[in-house]
Protein backbone atom coordinates (compact mmCIF):
# COMPACT_ATOMS: atom_id res chain seq x y z
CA UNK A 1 112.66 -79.44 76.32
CA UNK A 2 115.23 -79.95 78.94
CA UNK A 3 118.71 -78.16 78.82
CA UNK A 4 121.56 -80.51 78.39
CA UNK A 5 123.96 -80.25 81.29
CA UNK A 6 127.34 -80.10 81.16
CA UNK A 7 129.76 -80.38 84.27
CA UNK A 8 133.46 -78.77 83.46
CA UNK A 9 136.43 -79.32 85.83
CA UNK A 10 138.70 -76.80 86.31
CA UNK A 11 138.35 -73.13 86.46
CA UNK A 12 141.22 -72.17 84.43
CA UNK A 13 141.39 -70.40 80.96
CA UNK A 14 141.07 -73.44 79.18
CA UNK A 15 137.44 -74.45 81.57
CA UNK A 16 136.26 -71.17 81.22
CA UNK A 17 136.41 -71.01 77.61
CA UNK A 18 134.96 -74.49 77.01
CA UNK A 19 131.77 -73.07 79.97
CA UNK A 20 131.51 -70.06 77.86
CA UNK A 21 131.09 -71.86 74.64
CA UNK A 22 128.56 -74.27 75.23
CA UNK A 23 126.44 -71.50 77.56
CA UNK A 24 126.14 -69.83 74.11
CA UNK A 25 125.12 -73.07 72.33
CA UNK A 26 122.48 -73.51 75.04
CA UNK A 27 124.13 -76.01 77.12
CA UNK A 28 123.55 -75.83 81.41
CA UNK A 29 126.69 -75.46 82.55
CA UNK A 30 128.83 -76.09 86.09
CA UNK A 31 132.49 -75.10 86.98
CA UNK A 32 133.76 -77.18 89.44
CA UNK A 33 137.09 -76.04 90.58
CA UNK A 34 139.09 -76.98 93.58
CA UNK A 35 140.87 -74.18 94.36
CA UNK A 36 139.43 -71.06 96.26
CA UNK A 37 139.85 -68.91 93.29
CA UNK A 38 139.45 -69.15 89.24
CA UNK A 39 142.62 -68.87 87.10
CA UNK A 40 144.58 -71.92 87.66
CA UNK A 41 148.12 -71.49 86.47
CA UNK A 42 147.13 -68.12 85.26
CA UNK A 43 145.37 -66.78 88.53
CA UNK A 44 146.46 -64.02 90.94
CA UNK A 45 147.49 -63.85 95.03
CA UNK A 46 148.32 -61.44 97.19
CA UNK A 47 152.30 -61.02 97.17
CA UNK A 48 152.93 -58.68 99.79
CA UNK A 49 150.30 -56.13 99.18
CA UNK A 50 150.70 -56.76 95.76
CA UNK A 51 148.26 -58.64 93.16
CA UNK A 52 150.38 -60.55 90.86
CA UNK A 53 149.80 -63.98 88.77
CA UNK A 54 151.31 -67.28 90.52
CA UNK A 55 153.65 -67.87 87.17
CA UNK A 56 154.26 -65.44 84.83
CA UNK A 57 152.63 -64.68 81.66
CA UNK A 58 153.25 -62.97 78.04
CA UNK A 59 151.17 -62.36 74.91
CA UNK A 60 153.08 -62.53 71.57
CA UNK A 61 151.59 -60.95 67.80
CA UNK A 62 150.55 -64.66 66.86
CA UNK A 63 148.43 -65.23 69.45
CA UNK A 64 145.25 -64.60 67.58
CA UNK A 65 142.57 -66.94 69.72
CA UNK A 66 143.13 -64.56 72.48
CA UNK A 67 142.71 -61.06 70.34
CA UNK A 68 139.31 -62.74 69.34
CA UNK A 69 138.28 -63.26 73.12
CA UNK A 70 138.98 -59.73 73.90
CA UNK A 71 137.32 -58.52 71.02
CA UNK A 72 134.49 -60.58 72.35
CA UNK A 73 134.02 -59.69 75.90
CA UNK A 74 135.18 -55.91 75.03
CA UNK A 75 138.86 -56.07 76.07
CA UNK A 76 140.99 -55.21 73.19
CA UNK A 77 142.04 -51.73 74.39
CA UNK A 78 143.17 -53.33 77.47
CA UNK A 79 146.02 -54.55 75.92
CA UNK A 80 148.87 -53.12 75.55
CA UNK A 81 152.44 -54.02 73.71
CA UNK A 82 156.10 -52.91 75.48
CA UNK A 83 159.55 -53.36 73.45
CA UNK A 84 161.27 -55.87 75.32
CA UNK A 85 164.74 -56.77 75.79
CA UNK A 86 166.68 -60.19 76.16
CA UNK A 87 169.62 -61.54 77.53
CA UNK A 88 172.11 -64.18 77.50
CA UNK A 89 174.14 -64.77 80.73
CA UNK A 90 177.42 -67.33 79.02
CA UNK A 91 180.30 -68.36 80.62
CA UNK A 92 180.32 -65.88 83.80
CA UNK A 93 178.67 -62.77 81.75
CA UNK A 94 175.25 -61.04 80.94
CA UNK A 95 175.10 -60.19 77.28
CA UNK A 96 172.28 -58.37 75.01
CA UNK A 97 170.43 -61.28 72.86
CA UNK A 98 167.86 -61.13 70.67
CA UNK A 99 169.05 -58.48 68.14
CA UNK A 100 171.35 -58.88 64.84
CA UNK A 101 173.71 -56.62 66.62
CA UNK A 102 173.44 -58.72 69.77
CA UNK A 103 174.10 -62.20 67.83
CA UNK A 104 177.38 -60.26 65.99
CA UNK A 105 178.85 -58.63 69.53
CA UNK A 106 178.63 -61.89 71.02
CA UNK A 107 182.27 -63.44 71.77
CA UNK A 108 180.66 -67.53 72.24
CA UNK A 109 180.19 -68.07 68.33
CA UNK A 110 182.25 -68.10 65.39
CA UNK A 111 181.12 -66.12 62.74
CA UNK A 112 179.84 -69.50 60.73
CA UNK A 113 178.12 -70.34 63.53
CA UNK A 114 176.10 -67.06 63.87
CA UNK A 115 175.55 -67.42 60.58
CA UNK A 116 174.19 -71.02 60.95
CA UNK A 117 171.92 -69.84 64.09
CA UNK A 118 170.36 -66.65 62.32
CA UNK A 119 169.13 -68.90 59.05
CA UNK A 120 167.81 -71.57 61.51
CA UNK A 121 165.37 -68.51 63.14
CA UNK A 122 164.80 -67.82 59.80
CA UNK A 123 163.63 -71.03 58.37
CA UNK A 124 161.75 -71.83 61.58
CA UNK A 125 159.91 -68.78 61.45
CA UNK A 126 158.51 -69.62 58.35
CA UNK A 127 157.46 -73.02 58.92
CA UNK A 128 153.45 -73.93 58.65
CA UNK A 129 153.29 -77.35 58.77
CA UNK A 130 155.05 -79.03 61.93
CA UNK A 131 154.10 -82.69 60.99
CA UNK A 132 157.90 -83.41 59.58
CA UNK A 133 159.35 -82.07 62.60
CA UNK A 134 157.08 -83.90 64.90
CA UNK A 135 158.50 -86.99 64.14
CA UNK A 136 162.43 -85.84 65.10
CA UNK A 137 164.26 -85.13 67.98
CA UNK A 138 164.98 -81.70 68.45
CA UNK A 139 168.40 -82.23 69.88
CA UNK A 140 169.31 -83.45 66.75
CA UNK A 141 167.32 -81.03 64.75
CA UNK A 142 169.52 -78.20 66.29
CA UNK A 143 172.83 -79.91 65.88
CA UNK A 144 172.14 -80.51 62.26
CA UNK A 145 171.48 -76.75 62.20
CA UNK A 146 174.08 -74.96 64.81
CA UNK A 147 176.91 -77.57 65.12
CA UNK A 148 177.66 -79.57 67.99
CA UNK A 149 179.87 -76.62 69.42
CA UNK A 150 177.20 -74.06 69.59
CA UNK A 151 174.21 -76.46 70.69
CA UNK A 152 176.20 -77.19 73.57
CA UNK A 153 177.09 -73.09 73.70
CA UNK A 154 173.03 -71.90 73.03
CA UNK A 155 171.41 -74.91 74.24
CA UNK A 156 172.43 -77.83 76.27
CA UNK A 157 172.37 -76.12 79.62
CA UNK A 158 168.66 -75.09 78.84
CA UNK A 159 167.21 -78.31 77.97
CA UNK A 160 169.40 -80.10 80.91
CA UNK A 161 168.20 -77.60 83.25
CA UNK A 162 164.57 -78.21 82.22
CA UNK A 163 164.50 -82.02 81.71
CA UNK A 164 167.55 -83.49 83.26
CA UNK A 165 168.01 -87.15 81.96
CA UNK A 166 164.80 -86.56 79.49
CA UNK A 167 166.58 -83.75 77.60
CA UNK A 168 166.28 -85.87 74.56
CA UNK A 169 162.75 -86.89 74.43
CA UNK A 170 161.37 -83.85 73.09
CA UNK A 171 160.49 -83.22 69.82
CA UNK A 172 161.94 -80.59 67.31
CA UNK A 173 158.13 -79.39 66.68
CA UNK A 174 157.86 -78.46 70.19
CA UNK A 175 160.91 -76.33 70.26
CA UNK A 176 160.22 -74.95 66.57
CA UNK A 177 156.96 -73.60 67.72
CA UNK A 178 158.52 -71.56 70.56
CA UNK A 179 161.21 -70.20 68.46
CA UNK A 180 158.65 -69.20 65.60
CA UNK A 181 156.63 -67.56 68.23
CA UNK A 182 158.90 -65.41 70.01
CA UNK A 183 160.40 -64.57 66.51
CA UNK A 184 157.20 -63.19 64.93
CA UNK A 185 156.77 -61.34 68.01
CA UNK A 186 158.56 -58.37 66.68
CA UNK A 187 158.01 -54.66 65.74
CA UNK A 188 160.94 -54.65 63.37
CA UNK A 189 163.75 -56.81 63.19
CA UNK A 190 165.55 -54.79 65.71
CA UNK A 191 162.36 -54.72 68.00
CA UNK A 192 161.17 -57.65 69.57
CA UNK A 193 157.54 -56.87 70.94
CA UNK A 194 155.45 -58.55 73.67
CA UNK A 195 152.09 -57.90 75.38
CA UNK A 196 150.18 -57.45 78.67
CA UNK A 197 146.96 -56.99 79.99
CA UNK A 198 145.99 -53.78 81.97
CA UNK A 199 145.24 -55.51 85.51
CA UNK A 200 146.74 -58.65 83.92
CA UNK A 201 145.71 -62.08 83.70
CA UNK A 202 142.37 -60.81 86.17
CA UNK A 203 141.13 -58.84 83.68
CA UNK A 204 140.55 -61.42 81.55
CA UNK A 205 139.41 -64.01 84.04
CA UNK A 206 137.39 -61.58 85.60
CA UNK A 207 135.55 -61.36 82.23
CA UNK A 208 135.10 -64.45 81.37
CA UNK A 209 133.73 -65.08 84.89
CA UNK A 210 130.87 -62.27 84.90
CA UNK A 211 129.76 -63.46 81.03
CA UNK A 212 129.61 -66.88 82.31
CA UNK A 213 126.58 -65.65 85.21
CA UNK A 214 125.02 -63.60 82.46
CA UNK A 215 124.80 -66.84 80.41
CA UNK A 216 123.27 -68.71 84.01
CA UNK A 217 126.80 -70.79 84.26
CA UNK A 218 127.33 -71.73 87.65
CA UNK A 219 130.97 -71.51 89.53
CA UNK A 220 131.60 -73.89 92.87
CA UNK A 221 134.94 -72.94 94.21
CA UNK A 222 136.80 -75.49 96.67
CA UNK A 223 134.55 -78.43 94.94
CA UNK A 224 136.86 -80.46 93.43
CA UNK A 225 134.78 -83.27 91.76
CA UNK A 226 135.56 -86.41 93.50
CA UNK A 227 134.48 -88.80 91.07
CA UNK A 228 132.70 -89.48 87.46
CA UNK A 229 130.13 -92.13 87.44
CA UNK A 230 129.05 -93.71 84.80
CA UNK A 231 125.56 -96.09 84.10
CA UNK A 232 127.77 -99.85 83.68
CA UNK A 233 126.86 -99.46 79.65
CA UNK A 234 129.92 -96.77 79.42
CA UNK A 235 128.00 -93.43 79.64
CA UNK A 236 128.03 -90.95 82.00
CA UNK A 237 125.80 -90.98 84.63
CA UNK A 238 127.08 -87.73 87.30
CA UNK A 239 129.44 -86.71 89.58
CA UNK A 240 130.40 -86.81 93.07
CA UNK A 241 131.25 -83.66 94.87
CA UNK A 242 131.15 -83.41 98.83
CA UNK A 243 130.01 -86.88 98.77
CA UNK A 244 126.94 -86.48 96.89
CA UNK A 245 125.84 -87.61 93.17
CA UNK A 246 124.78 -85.41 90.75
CA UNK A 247 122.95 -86.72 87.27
CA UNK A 248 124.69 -84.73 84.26
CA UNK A 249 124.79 -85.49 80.49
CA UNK A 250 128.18 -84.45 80.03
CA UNK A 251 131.33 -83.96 81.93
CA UNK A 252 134.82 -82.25 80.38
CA UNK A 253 138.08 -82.32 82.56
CA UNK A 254 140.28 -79.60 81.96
CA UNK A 255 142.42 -80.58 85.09
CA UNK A 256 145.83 -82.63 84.37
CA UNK A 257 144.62 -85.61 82.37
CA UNK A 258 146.58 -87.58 84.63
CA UNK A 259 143.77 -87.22 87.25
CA UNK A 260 141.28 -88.57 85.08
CA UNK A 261 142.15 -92.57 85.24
CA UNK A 262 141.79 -92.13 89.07
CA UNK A 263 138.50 -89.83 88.80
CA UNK A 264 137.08 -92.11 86.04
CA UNK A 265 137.60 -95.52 87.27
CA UNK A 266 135.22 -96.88 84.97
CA UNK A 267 137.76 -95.70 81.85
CA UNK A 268 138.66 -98.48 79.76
CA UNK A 269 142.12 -99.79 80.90
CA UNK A 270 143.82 -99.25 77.58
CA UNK A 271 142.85 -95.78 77.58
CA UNK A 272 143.95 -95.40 80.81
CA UNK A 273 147.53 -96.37 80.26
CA UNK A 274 147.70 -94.14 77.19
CA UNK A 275 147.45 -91.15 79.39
CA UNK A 276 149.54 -92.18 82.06
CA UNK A 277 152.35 -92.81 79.24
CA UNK A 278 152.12 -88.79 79.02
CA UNK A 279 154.59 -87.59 81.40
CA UNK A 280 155.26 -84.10 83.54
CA UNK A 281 158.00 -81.57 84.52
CA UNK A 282 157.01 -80.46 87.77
CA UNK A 283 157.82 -76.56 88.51
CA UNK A 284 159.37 -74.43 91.77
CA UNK A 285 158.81 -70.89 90.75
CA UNK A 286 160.29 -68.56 93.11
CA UNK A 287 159.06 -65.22 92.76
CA UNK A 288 160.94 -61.79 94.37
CA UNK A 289 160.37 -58.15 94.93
CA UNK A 290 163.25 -56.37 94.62
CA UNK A 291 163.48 -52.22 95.57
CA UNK A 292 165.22 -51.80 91.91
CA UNK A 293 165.62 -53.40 88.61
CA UNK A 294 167.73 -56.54 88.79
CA UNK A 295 168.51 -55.54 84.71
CA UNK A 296 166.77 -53.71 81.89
CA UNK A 297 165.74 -57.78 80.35
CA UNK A 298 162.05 -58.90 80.30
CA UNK A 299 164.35 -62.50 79.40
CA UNK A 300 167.30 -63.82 80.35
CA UNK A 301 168.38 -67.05 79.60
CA UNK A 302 171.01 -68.62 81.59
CA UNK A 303 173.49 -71.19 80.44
CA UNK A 304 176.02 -71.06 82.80
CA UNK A 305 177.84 -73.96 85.16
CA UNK A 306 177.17 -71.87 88.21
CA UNK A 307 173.72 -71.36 87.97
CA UNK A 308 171.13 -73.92 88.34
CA UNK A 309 168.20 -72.07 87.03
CA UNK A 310 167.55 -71.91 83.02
CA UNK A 311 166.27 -68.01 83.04
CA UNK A 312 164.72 -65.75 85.37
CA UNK A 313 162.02 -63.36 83.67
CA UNK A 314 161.77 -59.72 84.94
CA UNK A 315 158.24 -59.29 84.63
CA UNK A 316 158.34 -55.52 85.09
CA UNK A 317 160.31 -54.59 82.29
CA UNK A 318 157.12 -55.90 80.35
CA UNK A 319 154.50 -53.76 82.22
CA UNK A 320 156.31 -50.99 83.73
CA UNK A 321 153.64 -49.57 84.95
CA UNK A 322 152.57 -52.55 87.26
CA UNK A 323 154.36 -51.75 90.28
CA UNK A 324 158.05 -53.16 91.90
CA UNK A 325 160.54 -54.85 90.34
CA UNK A 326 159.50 -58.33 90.12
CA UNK A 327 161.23 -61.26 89.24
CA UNK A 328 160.17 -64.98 88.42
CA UNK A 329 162.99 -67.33 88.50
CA UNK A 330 161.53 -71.19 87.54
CA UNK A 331 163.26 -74.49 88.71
CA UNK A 332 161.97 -77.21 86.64
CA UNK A 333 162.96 -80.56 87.43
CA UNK A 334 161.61 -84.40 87.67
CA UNK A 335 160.11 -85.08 90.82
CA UNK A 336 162.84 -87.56 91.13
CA UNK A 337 165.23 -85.01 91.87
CA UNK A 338 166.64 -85.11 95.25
CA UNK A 339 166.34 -80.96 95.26
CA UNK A 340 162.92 -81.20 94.82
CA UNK A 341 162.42 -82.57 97.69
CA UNK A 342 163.80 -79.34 99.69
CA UNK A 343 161.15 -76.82 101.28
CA UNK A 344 160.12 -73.41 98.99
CA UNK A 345 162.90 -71.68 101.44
CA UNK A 346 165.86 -72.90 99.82
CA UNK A 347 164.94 -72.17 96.67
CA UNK A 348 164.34 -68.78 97.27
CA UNK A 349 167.66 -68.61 99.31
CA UNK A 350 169.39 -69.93 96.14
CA UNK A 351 167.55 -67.72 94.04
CA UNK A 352 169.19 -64.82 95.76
CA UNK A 353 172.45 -66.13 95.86
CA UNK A 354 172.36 -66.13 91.86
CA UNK A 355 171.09 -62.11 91.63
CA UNK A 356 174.63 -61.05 92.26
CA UNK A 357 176.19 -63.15 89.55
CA UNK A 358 173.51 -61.81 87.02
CA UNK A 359 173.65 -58.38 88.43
CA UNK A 360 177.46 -57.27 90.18
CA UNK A 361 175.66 -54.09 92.34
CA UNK A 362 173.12 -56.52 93.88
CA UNK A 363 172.31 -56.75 97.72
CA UNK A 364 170.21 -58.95 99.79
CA UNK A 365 168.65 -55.52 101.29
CA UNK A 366 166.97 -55.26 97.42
CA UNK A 367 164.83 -57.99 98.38
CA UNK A 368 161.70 -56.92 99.70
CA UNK A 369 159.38 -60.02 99.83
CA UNK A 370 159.70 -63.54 97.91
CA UNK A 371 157.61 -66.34 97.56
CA UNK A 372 157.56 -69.93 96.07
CA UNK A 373 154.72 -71.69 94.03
CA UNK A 374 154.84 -75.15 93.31
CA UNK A 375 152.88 -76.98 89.96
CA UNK A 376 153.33 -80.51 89.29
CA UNK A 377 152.14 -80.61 85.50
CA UNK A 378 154.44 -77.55 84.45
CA UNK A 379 155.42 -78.98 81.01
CA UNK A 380 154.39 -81.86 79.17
CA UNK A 381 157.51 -83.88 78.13
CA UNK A 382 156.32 -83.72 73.90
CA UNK A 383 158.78 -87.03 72.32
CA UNK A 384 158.88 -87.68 68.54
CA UNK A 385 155.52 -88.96 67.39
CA UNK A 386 153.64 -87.09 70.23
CA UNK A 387 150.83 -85.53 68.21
CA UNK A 388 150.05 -89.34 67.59
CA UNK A 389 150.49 -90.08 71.42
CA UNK A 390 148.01 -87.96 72.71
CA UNK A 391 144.77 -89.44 73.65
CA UNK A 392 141.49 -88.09 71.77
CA UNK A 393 139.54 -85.13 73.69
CA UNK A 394 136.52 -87.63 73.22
CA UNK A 395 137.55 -90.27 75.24
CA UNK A 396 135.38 -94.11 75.14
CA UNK A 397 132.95 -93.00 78.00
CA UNK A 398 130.16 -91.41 76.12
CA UNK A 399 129.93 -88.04 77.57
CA UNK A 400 133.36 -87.39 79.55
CA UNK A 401 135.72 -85.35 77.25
CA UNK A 402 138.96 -84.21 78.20
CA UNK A 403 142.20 -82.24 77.62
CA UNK A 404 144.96 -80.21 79.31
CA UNK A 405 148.40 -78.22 78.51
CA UNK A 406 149.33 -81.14 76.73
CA UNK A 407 146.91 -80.37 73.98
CA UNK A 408 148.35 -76.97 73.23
CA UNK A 409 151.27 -79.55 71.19
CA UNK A 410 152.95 -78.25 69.24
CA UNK A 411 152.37 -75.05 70.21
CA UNK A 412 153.39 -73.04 73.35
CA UNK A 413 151.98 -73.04 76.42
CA UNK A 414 150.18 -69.65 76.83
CA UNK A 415 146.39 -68.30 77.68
CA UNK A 416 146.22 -67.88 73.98
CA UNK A 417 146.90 -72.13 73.86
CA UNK A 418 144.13 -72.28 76.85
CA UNK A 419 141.34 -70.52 74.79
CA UNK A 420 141.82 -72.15 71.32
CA UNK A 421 142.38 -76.06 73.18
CA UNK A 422 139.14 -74.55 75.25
CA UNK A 423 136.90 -73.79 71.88
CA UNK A 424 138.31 -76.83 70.28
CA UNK A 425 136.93 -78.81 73.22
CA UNK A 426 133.50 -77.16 73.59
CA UNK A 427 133.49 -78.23 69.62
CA UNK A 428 134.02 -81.65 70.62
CA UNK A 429 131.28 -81.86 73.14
CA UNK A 430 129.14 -80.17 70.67
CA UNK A 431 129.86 -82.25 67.37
């Protein structure tokens, strides 16, 4: 009896997982990926002699579809957990953040507001069921909590800084779900605690690769699939890659489902519009190498007037051990924005203009390489209602499933969101 076969776009975490699945439900199985290496957002280049992931990357206590990967392909003691600190640069100052003594010492709250702030952790920590809060705002949802005063104090330069004019079309579920999961992330209540992989990201990916060949799955790097065919009665026919078809029973995209009307032009027009309703932050990461630590913060969130970036993330105060100081600092903004237009050079420029504001003793002369990535599906803009927006994984061609980041709602984006959204779609393939 012949195999059924099963073409998978995208080489990420999320494509990876889905491969790995149905190899193990006996499925023949392609990765097509159009990049020269796998990983996606999550993958590694060389940064001056250094291996390091294109955008950064955390693992939090909750993030249990990952712990059961590892445990799978033999990982766990690869991980490892580091005590991290946070920070709050405010009106011209870097202050501590993230502890009960940090949220007392600092001078931007009243004491009712602190008060308000600490039971809305609290009460979003505990939350299980996010279906309520998918259907508000979450602009509202923290005024209603915090006060109008300390949104705009905690808040409003974050979400501007993110989302510009579509600050408010994002729902409190999607912010609730970040909060919770940084909150449970915690050794004590004075202890917040995050995780790393030894080797990072690789490790994993490197993994998941050699399991795949054991199970006979095949990976074409620099093959992006050009097209999905399908037979006129609205099944799936094949592929085209380098200009030749290829017969397959099933494909699943796990690039940006906003490629798929384009790649599938045989998707029913209705359909179609429903995923190009889903909308996109892109993302300008700049990335530096500094000859000392820029602060002892793995986080720092910035909501200050003279700084255009929301936080920069100082990845080695997670994993010490890795190397350098190195520090990710992310612009998000609309395409539409006339900065994004700019080449990668000014943003690193402006990037180093900020390190002395968030550190006095900083010189240029600390710098000792930078770089810029760019990633045009960085985060899904999640309105009110959006659990209800998203399109099925099984979409109305028989045998073409698909999902992306978006699918992760409410949840955070992490690998942890890749593997789960990967199983769930290997599920739906295999239903």
């Amino acid at each position: 009896m012949n195999k059924t076969t099963t073409a998978v776009i995208g080489a990420g975490p999320m494509g990876l997982m889905c491969a790995l699945d149905l190899l193990k439900a006996g499925h023949e199985v392609d990765i097509y990926e159009r990049d020269d290496r796998i990983g996606g957002m999550s993958a590694s280049f060389d940064f001056d002699g250094l291996a390091i992931e294109r955008y950064y990357h955390f693992i939090c206590k909750t993030d249990y579809p990952l712990f059961e990967l590892l445990a799978e392909l033999n990982l766990s003691d690869r991980l490892h957990w580091t005590d991290t600190k946070m920070g709050f640069y405010w009106n011209g100052h870097l202050y501590k953040w993230g502890t009960p003594q940090a949220l007392l010492r600092f001078g931007g709250l009243t004491l009712i507001e602190k008060v308000r702030y600490a039971l809305q952790v609290m009460k979003t920590k505990s939350v299980k069921d996010w279906t309520a809060l998918d259907k508000i705002g979450a602009l509202p949802w923290l005024k209603s909590w915090l006060g109008e005063r300390a949104y705009k104090v905690l808040w409003e330069r974050l979400f501007y800084l993110k989302f510009y004019e579509l600050s408010d079309q994002l729902s409190a579920a999607w912010l609730g779900t970040r909060i919770k999961r940084v909150a449970l992330s915690r050794r004590n209540l004075f202890h917040e605690s995050l995780g790393y992989l030894d080797g990072g990201s690789a490790t994993l990916l490197e993994a998941l690769r050699a399991r795949i060949e054991s199970l006979g799955g095949r990976i074409h790097l620099r093959s992006g699939i050009e097209k999905v065919t399908t037979d006129g009665g609205g099944k799936v026919r094949g592929f085209i890659v380098a200009g030749s078809e290829h017969a397959v029973d099933n494909v699943v995209s796990t690039a940006p489902i906003q490629y798929v009307p384009a790649l599938v032009p045989d998707l029913p027009e209705a359909f179609a519009e429903r995923i190009r309703s889903i909308k996109n932050i892109p993302v300008a990461c700049v990335i530096l190498k500094l000859k000392q630590p820029l602060s002892e913060n793995f986080w720092m969130n910035i909501c200050d007037q003279s700084i255009d970036i929301p936080g920069v993330i100082e990845y080695s105060n997670l994993n010490p051990g890795a190397g350098p100081t190195i520090v990710y600092a992310p612009f998000y903004m609309p395409k539409t924005h006339p900065k994004y237009a700019r080449d990668n050079q000014a943003f690193v420029d402006e990037t180093i203009d900020y390190m002395r504001k968030l550190n006095p003793r900083f010189k240029p002369n600390w710098v000792l390489a930078s770089h810029c990535h760019r990633y045009d599906f960085a985060q899904t803009i999640c309105p009110p209602g959006f659990a209800a927006q998203l399109p099925p994984m099984r979409t109305p061609i028989t045998g073409l499933y698909m999902a992306d980041t978006s699918y992760y709602y409410p949840e955070d984006r992490s690998i942890s969101e890749s593997v789960r959204v990967g199983r769930t779609l290997a599920e739906a393939v295999l239903a």
